[in-house]
C-alpha atoms as a PDB file:
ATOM      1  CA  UNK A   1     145.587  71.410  69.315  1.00  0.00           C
ATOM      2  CA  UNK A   2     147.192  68.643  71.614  1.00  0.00           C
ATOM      3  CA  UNK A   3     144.667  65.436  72.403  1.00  0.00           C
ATOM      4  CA  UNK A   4     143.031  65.517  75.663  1.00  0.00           C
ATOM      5  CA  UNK A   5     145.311  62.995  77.798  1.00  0.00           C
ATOM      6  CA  UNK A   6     143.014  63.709  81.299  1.00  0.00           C
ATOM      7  CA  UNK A   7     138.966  64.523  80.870  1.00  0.00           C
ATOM      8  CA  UNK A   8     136.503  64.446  84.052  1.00  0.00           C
ATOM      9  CA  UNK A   9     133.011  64.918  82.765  1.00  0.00           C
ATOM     10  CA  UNK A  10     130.154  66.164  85.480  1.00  0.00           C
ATOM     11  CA  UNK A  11     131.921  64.542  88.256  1.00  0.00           C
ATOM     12  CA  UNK A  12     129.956  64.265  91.363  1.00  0.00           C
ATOM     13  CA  UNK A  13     132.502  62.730  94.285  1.00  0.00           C
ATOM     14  CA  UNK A  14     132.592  63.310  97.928  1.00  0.00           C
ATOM     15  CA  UNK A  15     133.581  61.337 101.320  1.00  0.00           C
ATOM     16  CA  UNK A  16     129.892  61.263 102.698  1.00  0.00           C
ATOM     17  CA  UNK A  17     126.308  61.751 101.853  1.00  0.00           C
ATOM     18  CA  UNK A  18     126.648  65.637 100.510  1.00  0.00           C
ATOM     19  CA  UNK A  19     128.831  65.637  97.405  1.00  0.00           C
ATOM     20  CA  UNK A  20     131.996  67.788  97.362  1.00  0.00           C
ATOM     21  CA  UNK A  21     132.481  67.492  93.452  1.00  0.00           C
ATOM     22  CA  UNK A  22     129.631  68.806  91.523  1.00  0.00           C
ATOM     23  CA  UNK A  23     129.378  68.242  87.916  1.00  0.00           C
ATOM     24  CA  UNK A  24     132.906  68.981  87.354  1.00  0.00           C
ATOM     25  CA  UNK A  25     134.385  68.858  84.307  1.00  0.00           C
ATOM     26  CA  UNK A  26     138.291  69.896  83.110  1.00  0.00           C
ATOM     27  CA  UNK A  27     140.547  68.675  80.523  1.00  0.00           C
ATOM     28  CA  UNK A  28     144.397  68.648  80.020  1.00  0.00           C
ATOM     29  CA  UNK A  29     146.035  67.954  77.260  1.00  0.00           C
ATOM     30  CA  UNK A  30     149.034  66.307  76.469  1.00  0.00           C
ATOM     31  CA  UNK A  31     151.760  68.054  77.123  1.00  0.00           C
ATOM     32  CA  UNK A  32     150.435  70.880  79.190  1.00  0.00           C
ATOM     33  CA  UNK A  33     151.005  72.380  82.973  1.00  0.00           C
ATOM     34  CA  UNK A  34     146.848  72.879  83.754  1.00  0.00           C
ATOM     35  CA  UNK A  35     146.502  74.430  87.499  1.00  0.00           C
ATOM     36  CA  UNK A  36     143.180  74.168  89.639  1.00  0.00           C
ATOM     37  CA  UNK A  37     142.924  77.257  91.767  1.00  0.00           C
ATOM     38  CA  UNK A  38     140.642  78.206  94.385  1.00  0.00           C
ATOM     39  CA  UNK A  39     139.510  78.586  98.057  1.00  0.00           C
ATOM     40  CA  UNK A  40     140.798  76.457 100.782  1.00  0.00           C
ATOM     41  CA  UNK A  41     137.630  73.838 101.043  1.00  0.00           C
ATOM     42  CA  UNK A  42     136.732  74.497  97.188  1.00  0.00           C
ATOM     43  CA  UNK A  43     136.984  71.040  96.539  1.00  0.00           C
ATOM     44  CA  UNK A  44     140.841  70.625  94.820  1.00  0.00           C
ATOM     45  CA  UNK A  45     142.516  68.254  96.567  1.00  0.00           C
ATOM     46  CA  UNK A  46     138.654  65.941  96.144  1.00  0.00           C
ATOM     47  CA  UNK A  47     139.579  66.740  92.395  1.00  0.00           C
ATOM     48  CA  UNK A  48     142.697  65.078  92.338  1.00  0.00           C
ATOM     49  CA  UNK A  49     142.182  62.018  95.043  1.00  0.00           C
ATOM     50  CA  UNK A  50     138.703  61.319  92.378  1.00  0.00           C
ATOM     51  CA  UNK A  51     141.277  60.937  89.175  1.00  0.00           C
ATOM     52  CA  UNK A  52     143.326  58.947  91.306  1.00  0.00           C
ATOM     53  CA  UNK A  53     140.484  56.780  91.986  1.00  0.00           C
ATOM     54  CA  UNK A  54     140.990  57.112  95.948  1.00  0.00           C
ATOM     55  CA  UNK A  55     137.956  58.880  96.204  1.00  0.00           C
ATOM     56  CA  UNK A  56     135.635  57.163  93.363  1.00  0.00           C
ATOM     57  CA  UNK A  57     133.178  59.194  91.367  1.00  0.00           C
ATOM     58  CA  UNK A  58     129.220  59.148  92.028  1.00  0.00           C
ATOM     59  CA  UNK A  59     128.219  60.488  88.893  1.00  0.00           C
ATOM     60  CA  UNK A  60     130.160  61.277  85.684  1.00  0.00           C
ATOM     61  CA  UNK A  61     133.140  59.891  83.978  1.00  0.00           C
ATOM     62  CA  UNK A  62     137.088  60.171  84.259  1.00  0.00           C
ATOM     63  CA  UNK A  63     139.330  59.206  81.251  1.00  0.00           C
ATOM     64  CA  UNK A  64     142.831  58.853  80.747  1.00  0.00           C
ATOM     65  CA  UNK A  65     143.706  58.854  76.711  1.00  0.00           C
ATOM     66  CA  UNK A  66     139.698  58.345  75.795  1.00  0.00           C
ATOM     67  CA  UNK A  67     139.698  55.401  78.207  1.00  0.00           C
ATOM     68  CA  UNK A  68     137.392  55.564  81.452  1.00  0.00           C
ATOM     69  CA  UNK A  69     138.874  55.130  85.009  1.00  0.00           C
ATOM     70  CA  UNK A  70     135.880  54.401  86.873  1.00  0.00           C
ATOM     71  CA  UNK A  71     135.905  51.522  89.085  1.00  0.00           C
ATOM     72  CA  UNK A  72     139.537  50.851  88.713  1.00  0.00           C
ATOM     73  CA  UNK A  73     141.695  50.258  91.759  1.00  0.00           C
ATOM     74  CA  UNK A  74     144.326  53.200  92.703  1.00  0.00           C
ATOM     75  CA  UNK A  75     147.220  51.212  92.110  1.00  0.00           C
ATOM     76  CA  UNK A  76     146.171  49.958  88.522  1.00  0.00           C
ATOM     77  CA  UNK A  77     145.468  53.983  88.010  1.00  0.00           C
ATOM     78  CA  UNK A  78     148.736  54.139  88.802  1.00  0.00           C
ATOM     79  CA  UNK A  79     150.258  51.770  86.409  1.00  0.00           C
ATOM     80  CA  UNK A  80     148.055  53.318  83.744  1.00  0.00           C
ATOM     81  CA  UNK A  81     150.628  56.729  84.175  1.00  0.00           C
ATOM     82  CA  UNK A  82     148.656  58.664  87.189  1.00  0.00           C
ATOM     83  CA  UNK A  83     151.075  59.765  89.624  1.00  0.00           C
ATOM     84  CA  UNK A  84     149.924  61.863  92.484  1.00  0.00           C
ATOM     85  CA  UNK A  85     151.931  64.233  94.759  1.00  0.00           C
ATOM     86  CA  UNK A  86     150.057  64.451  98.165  1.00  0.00           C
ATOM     87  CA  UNK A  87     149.596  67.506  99.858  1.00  0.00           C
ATOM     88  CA  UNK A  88     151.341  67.474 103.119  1.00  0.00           C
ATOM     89  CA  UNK A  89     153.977  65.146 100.834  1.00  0.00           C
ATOM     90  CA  UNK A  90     153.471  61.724 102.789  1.00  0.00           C
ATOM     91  CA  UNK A  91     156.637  60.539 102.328  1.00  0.00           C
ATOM     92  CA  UNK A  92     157.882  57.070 104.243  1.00  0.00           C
ATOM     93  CA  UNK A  93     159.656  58.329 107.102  1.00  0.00           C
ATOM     94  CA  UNK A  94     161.552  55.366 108.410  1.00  0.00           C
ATOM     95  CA  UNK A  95     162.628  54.129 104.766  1.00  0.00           C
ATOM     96  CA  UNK A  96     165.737  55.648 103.176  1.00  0.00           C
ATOM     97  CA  UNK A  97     165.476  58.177 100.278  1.00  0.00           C
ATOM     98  CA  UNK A  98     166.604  55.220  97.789  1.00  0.00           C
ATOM     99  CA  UNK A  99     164.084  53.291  99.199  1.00  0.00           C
ATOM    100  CA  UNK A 100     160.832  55.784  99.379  1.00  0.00           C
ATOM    101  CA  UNK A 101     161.863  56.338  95.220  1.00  0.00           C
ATOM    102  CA  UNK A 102     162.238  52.410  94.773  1.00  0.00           C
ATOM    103  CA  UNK A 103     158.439  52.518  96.381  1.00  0.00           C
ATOM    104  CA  UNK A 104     157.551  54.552  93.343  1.00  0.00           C
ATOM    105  CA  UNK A 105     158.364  52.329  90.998  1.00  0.00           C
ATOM    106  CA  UNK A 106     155.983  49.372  92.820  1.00  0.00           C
ATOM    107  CA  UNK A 107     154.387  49.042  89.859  1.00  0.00           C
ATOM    108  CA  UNK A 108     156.997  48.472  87.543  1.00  0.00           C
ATOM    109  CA  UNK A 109     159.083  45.599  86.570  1.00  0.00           C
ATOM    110  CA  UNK A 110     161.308  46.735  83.728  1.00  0.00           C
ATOM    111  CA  UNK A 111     164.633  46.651  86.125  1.00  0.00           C
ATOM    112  CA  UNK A 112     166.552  48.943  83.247  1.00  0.00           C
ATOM    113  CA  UNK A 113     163.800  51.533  82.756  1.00  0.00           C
ATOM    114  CA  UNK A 114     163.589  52.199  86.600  1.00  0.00           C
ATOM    115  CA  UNK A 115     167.710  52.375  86.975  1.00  0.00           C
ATOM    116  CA  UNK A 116     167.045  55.016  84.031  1.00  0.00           C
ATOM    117  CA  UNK A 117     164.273  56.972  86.011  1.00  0.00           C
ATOM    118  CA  UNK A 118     166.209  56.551  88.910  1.00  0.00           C
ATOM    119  CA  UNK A 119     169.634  58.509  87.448  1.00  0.00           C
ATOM    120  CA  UNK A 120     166.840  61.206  86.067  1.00  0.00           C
ATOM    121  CA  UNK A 121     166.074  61.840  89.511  1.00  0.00           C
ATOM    122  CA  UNK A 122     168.981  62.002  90.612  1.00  0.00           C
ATOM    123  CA  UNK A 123     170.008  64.240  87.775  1.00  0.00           C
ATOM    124  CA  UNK A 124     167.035  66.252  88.892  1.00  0.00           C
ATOM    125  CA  UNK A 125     167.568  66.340  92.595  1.00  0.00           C
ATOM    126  CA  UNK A 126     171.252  66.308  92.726  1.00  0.00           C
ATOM    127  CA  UNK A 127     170.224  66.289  96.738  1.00  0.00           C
ATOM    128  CA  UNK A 128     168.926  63.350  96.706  1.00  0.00           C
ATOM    129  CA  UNK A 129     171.751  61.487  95.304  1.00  0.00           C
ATOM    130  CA  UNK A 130     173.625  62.868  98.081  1.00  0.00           C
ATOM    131  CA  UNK A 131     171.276  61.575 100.614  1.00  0.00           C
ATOM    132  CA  UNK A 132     170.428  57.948  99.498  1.00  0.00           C
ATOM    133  CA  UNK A 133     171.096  56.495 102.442  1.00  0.00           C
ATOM    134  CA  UNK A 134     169.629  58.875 104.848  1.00  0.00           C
ATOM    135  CA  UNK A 135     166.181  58.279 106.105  1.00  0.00           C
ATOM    136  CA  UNK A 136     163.287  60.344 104.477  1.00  0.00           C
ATOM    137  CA  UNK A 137     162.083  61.445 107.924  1.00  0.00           C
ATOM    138  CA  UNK A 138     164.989  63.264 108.570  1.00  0.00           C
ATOM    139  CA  UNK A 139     165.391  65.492 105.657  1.00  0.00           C
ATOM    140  CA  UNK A 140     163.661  68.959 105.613  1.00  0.00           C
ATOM    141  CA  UNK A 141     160.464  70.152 104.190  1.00  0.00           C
ATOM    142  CA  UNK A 142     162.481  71.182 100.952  1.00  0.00           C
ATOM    143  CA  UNK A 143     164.139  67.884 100.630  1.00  0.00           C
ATOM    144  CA  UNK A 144     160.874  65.972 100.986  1.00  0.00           C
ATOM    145  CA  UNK A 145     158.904  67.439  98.817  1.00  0.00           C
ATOM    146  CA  UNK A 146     161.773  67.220  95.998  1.00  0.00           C
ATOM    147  CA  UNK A 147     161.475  63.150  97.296  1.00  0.00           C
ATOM    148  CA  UNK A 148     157.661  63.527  96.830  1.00  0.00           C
ATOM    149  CA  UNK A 149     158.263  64.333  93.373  1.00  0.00           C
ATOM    150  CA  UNK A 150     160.930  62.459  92.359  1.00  0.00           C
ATOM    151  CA  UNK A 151     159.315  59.599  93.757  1.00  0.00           C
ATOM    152  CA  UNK A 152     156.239  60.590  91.104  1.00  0.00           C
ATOM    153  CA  UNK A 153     158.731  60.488  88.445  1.00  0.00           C
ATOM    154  CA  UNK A 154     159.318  56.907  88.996  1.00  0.00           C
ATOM    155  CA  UNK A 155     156.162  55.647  88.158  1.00  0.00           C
ATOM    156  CA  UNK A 156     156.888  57.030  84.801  1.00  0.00           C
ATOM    157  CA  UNK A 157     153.790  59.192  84.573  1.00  0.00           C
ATOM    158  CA  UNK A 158     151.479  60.356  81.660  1.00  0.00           C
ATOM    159  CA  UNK A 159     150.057  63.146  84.033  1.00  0.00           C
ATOM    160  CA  UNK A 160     151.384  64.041  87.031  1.00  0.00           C
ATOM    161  CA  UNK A 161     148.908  65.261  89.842  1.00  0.00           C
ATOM    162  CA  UNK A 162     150.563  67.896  92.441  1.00  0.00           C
ATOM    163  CA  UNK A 163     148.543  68.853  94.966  1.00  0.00           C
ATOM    164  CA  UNK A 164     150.060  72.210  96.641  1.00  0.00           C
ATOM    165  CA  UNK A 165     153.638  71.504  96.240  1.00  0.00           C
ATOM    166  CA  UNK A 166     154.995  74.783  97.514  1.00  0.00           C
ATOM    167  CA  UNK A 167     152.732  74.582 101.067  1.00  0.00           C
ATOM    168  CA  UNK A 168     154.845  75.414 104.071  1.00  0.00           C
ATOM    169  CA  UNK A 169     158.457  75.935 101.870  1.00  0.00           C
ATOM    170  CA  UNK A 170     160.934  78.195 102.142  1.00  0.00           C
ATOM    171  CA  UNK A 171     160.496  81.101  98.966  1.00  0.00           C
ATOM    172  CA  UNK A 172     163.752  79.555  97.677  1.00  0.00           C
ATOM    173  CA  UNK A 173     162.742  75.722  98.195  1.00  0.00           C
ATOM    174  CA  UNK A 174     159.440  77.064  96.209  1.00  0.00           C
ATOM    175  CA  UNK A 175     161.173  78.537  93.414  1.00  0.00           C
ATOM    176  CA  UNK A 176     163.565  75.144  92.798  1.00  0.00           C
ATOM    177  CA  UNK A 177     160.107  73.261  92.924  1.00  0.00           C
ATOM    178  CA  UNK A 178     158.262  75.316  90.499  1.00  0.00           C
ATOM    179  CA  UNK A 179     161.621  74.935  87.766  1.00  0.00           C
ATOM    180  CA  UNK A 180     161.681  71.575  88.205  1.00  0.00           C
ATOM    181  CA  UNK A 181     157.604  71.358  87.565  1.00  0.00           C
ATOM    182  CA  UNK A 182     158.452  73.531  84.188  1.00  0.00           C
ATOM    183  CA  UNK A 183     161.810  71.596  83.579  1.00  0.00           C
ATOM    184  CA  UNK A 184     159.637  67.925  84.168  1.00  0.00           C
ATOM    185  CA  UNK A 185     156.516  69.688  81.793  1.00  0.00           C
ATOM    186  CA  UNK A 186     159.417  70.867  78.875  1.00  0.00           C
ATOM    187  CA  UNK A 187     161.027  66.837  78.910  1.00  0.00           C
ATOM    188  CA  UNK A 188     157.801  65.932  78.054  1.00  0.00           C
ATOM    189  CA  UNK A 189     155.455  65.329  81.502  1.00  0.00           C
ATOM    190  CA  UNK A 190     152.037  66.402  81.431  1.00  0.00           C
ATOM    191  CA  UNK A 191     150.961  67.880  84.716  1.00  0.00           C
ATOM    192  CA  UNK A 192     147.508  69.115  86.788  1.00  0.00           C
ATOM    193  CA  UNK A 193     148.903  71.396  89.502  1.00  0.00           C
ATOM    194  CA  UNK A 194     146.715  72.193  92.606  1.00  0.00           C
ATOM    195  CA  UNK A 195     148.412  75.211  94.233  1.00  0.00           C
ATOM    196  CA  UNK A 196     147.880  77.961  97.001  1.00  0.00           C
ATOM    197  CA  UNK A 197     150.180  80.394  95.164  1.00  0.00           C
ATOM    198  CA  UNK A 198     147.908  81.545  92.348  1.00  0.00           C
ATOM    199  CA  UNK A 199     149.929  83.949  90.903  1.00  0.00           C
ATOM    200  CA  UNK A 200     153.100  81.579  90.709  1.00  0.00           C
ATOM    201  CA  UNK A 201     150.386  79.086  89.363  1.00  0.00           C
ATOM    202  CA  UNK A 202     149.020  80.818  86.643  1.00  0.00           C
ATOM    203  CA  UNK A 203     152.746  82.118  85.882  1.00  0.00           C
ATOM    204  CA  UNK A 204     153.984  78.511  85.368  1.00  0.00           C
ATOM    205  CA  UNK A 205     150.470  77.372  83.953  1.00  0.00           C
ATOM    206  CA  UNK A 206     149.578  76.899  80.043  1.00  0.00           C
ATOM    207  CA  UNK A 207     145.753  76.873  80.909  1.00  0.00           C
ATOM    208  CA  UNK A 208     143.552  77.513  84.145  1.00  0.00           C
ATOM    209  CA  UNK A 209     140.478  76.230  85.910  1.00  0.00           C
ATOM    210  CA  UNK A 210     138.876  78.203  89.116  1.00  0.00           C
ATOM    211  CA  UNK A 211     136.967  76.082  91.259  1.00  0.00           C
ATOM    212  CA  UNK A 212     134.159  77.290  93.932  1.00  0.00           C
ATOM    213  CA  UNK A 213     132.001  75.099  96.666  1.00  0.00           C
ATOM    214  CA  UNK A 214     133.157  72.276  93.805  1.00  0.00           C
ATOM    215  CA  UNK A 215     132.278  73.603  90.867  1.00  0.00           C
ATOM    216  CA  UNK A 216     134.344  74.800  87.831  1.00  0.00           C
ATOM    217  CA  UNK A 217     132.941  78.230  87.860  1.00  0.00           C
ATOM    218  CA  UNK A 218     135.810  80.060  85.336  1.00  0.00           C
ATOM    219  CA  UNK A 219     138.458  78.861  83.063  1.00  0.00           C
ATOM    220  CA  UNK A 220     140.519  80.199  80.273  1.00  0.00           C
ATOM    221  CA  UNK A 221     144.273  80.887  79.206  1.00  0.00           C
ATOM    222  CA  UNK A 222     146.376  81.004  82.406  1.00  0.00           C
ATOM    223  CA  UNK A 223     147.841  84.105  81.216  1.00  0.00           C
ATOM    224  CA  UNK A 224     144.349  85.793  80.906  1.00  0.00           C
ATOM    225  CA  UNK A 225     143.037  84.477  84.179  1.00  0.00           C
ATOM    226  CA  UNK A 226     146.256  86.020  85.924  1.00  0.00           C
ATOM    227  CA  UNK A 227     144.871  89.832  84.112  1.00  0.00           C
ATOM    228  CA  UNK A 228     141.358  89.061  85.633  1.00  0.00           C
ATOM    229  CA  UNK A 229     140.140  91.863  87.775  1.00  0.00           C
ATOM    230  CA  UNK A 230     137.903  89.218  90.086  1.00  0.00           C
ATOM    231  CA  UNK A 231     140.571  86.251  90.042  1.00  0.00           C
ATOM    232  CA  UNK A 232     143.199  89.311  91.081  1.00  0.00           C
ATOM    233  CA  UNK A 233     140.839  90.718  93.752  1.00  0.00           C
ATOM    234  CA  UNK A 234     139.833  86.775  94.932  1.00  0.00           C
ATOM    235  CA  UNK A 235     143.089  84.830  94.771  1.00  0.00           C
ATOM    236  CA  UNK A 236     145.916  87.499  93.925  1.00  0.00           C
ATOM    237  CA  UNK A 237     146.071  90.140  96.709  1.00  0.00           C
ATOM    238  CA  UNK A 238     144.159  93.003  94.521  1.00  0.00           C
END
């Protein structure tokens, strides 16, 4: 069995006095594709702003290779290997492609290693190469959300957050995001995957937590959750 690269343990987080997060705890280990499904409001996208230390954690713990994250600042999070694909994508508008993927690499000072990352994104997102020059803002929902990623990519990350990735795509823009998830996962990139398309989650995914008014309430083999008369009849259209 692979070593647990992410843990939260009984995580309690929200933005106000009533917690969203309650006791939640997941793990994903190294190498895997682990997807969070549940209920608009269940408390997912809290999940992943908490690891990324944007919203910070009341009770519990969250570790990153046995080492707690607590009371770190987001951007040292980030240089630790969390990456984080926003919902909604959040892309800089007014900068150029080349430049909202050179603001992924913010951290990073190894001038080689991001000219690397930035030919595997291009390698990835053929696209993108295309479009250097153009401004983000002006590419389509597709196109951004490839530049979401790719800018991910160039922080170099151990796990890779995505928070609904294939929200408000085109099916085929959805089906090049979802190879390139599996194609990032096979090279090596570990990845927690928040995503409105259960079935095409649980498809992609190794292993699978359901979430409820922010708790874990199921988990198991993705494969076995996708067979599960409730989680079919809940999440999967009967």
């Amino acid at each position: 069995m692979a070593d647990v690269l992410l843990a939260l343990e009984g995580v309690e987080a929200g933005y106000g006095p009533i917690p969203v997060l309650k006791d939640v705890s997941l793990e994903v280990r190294a190498g895997e594709i682990v997807t969070l499904i549940g209920a608009n409001g269940a408390g997912k996208t809290t999940t992943l702003m908490t690891i990324s230390g944007i919203v910070k954690a009341r009770k519990g713990t969250v570790r990153l290779a046995g080492e707690a994250l607590n009371g770190v600042r987001a951007d040292k999070i980030v240089k630790r290997g969390i990456a984080q694909v926003p919902e909604g994508r959040k892309i800089f508008p007014r900068l150029t492609v080349l430049e909202n993927l050179q603001m992924g690499a913010f951290t990073r000072d190894d001038d080689d290693g991001i000219e690397e990352d930035l030919g595997r994104v291009y390698a990835s997102f053929p696209i993108l190469k295309e479009r250097s020059e153009q401004l983000g803002g002006t590419l389509s929902g597709g196109e951004q959300q490839m530049l979401a990623i790719g800018r991910a990519m160039m922080v170099r990350p151990k796990v890779l957050l995505l928070d609904e990735p294939s929200l408000g795509l085109a099916p085929l823009f959805i089906l090049k995001i979802f190879d390139i998830v599996r194609e990032l996962n096979r090279a090596g990139t570990t990845v927690l995957l928040v995503e409105q398309n259960a079935r095409m989650a649980l498809k992609l995914a190794h292993r699978a937590y359901v979430m409820e008014v922010g708790q874990i309430t199921l988990s198991g083999p993705a494969a076995e959750l996708l067979e599960n008369p409730k989680i079919m009849e809940a999440y999967l259209g009967g």
